[in-house]
Protein backbone atom coordinates (compact mmCIF):
# COMPACT_ATOMS: atom_id res chain seq x y z
CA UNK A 1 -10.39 -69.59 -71.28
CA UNK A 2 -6.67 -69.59 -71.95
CA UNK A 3 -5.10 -72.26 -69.86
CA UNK A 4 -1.46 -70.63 -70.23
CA UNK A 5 -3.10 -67.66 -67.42
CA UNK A 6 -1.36 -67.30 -64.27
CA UNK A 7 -4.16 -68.55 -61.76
CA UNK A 8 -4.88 -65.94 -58.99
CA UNK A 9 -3.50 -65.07 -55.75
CA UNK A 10 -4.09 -62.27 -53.42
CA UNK A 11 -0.87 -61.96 -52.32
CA UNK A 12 0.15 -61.36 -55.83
CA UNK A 13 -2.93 -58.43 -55.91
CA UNK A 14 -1.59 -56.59 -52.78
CA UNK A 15 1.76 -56.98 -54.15
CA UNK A 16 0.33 -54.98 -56.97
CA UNK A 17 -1.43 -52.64 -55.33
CA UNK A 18 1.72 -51.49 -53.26
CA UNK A 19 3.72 -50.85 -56.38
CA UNK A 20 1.05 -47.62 -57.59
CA UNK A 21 2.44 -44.54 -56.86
CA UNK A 22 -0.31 -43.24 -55.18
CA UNK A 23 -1.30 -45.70 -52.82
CA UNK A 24 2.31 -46.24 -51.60
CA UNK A 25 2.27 -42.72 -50.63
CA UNK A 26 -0.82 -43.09 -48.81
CA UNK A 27 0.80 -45.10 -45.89
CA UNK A 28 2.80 -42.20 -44.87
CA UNK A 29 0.01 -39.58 -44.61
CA UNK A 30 -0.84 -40.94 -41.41
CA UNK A 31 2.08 -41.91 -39.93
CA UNK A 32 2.48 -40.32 -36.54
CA UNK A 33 5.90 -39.48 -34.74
CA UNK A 34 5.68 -39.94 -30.58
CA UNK A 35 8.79 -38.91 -30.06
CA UNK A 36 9.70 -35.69 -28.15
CA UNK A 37 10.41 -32.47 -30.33
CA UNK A 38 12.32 -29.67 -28.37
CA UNK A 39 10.55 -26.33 -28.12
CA UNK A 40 12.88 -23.28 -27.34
CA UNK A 41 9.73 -20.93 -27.03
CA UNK A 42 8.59 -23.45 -23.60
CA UNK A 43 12.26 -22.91 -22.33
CA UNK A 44 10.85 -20.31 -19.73
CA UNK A 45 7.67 -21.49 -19.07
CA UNK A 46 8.91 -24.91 -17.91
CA UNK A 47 12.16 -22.63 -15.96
CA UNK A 48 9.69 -20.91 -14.42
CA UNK A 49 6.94 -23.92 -13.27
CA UNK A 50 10.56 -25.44 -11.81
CA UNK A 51 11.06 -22.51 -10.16
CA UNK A 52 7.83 -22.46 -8.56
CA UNK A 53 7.85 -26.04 -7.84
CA UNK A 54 11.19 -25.09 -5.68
CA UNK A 55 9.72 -21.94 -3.89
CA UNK A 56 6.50 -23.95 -2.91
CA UNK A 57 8.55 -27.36 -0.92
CA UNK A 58 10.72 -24.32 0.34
CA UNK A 59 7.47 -22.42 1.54
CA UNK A 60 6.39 -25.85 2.98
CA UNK A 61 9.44 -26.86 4.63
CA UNK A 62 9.37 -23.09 6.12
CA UNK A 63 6.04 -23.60 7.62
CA UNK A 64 6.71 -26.81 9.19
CA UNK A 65 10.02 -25.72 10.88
CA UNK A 66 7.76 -22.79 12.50
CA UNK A 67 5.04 -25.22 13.81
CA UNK A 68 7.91 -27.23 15.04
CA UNK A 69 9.32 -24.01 16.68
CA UNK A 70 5.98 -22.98 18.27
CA UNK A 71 5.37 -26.33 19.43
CA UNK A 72 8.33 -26.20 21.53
CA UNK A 73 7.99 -22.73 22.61
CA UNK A 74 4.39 -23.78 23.63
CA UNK A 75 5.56 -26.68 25.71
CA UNK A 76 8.52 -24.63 27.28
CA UNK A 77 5.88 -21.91 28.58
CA UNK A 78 3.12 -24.38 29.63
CA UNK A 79 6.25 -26.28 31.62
CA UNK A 80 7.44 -22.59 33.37
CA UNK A 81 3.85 -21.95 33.83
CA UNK A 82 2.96 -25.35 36.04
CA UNK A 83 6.89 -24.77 37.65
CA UNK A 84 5.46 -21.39 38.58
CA UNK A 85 1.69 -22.20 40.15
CA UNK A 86 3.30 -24.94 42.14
CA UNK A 87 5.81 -22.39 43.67
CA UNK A 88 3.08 -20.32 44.40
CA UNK A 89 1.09 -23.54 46.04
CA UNK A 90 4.56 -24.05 48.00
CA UNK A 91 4.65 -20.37 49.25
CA UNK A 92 0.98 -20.36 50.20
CA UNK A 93 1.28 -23.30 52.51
CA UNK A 94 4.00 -22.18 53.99
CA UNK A 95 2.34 -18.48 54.62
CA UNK A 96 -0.54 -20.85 56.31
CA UNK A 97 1.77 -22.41 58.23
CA UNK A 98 3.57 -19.17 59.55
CA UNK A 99 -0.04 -18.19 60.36
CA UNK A 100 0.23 -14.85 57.67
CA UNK A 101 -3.14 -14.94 55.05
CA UNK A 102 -2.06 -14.45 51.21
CA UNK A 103 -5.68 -14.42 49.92
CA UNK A 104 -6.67 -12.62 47.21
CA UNK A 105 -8.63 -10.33 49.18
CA UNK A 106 -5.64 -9.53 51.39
CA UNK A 107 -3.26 -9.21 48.16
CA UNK A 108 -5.18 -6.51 46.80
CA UNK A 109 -6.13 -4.76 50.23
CA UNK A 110 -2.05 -4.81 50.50
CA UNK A 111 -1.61 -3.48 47.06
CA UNK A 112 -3.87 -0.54 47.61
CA UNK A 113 -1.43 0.29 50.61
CA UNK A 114 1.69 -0.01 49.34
CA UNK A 115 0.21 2.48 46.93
CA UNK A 116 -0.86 4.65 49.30
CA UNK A 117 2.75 4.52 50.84
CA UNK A 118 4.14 5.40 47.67
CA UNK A 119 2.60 8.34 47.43
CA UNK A 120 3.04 9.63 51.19
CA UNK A 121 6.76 9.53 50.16
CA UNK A 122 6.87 11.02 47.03
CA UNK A 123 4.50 13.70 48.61
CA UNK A 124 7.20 13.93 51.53
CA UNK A 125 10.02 13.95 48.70
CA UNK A 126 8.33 16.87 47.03
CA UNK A 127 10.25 19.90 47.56
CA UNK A 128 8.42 22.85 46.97
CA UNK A 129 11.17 25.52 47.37
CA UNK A 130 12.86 23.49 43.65
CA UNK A 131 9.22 24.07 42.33
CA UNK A 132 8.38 27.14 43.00
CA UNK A 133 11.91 28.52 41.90
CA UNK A 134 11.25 26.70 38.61
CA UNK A 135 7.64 28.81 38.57
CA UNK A 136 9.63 32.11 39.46
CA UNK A 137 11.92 31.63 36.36
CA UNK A 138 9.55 31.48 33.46
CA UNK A 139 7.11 33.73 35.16
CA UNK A 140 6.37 36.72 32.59
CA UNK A 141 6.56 40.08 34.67
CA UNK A 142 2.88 40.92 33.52
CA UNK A 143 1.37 37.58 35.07
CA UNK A 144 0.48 36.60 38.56
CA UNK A 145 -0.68 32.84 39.73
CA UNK A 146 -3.37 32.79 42.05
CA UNK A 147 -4.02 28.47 42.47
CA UNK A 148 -0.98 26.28 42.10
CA UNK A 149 -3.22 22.31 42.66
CA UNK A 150 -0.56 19.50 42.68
CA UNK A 151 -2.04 16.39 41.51
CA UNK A 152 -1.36 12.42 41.23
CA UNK A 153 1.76 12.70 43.67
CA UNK A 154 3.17 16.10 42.43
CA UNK A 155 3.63 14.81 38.99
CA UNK A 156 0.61 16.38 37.59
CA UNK A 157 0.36 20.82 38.40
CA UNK A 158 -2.59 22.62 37.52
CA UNK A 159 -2.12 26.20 37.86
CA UNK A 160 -4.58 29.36 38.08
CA UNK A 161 -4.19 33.08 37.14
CA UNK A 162 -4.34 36.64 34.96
CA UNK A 163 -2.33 37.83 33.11
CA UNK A 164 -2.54 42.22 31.10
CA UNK A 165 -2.66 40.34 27.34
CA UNK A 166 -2.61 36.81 25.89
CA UNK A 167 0.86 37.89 24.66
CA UNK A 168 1.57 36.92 28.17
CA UNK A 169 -0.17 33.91 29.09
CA UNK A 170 1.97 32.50 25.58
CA UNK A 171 5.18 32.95 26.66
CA UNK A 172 4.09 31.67 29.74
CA UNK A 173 3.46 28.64 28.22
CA UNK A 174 6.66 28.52 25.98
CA UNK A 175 8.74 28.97 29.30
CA UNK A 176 7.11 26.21 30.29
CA UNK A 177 8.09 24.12 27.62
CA UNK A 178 11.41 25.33 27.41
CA UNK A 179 12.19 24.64 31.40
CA UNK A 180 13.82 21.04 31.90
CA UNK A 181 11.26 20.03 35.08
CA UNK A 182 7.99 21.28 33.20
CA UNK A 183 6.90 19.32 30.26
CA UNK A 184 3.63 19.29 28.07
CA UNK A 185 2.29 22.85 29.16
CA UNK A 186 -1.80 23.05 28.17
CA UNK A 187 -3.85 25.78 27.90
CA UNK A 188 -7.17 24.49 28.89
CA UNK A 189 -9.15 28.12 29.04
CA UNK A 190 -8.67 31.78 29.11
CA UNK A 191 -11.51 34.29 29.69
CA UNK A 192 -11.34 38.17 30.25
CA UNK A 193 -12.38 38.87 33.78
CA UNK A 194 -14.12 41.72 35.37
CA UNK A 195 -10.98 43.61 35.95
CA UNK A 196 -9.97 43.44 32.26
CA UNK A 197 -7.35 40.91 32.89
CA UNK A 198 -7.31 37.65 31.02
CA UNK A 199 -7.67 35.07 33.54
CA UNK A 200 -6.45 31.38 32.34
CA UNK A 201 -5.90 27.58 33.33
CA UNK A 202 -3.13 26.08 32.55
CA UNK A 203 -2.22 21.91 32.94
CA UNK A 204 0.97 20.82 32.76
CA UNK A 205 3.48 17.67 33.90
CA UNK A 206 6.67 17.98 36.73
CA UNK A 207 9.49 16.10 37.11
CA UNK A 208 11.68 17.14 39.94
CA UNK A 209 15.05 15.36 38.54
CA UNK A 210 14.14 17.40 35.00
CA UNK A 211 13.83 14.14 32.60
């Protein structure tokens, strides 16, 4: 054994071992670097998750000022509502008191004759010499009315008669259309009769101030 021999160490070994070439490169094969690397491809896929981000609080915030809107819409009706019913309490006890009944039952009997009133007026409104002046003017001279119905208060006519040819009966119903107090002229039938006429039904709508 020589005595002059360094004695060993370990630290001296891994001293040693770090000077090789090759293992001194091996501590940087698996080094790993956490820092952040900037990506221009991800540009516009992380503009447009921001984007969405935005239009989704936006969409939120929307919805909740709406509730809030319908809430107080909600409460302003219900308020007119119980305003209304206890004006309508008020009224009824006063009716009672005034000894005049506002029951339903008598409501509706009461609607049913104002109604009725209406149309006694409009029926004694209804002038007949305007209408049948109208009638005379789009009359074809080949056509003759044998039924003139008035129906729903004189609004609704429903006229009967023959006429030589259907050539007729359409310009009838073209005069009809054409006049400002007859509107929406129907043919609902024509037949040939036994006098070789065509006989026909016609439906159509008067106003008397020609709207």
């Amino acid at each position: 054994m020589n005595r002059n021999a360094a004695p060993f160490s370990i630290g001296r070994l891994a001293s040693a071992m770090t000077r090789i070439p090759l293992l001194g490169r091996s501590r940087d094969e698996f080094h790993i670097n956490l820092s952040s690397r900037y990506r221009s491809a991800m540009a516009p896929i992380r503009a447009v998750l921001v984007l969405g981000c935005v239009c989704l609080v936006l969409g939120i915030l929307w919805s909740i000022g709406q509730t809030g809107l319908g809430y107080r819409e909600a409460r302003t009706i219900s308020a007119e509502l119980d305003r209304i019913r206890q004006q309508d309490t008020q009224l009824i006890a006063e009716a009672r008191q005034e000894g005049i009944d506002l029951s339903e039952g008598v409501l509706q009997g009461l609607s049913a004759e104002v109604g009725l009133a209406n149309l006694l007026i409009e029926k004694r409104a209804f002038s007949w010499t305007k209408f049948l002046t109208g009638l005379e003017q789009v009359i074809p001279p080949r056509l003759v009315l044998s039924s003139v119905r008035l129906e729903q208060g004189g609004t609704m006519v429903h006229l009967l008669g023959s006429a030589v040819s259907l050539e007729d009966i359409t310009s009838f119903t073209v005069g009809l259309q054409d006049h400002p107090t007859f509107k929406d002229p129907v043919l609902a039938q024509h037949r040939i009769g036994t006098n070789g006429l065509v006989e026909f039904d016609v439906t159509l709508r008067y106003s008397q101030a020609g709207l």
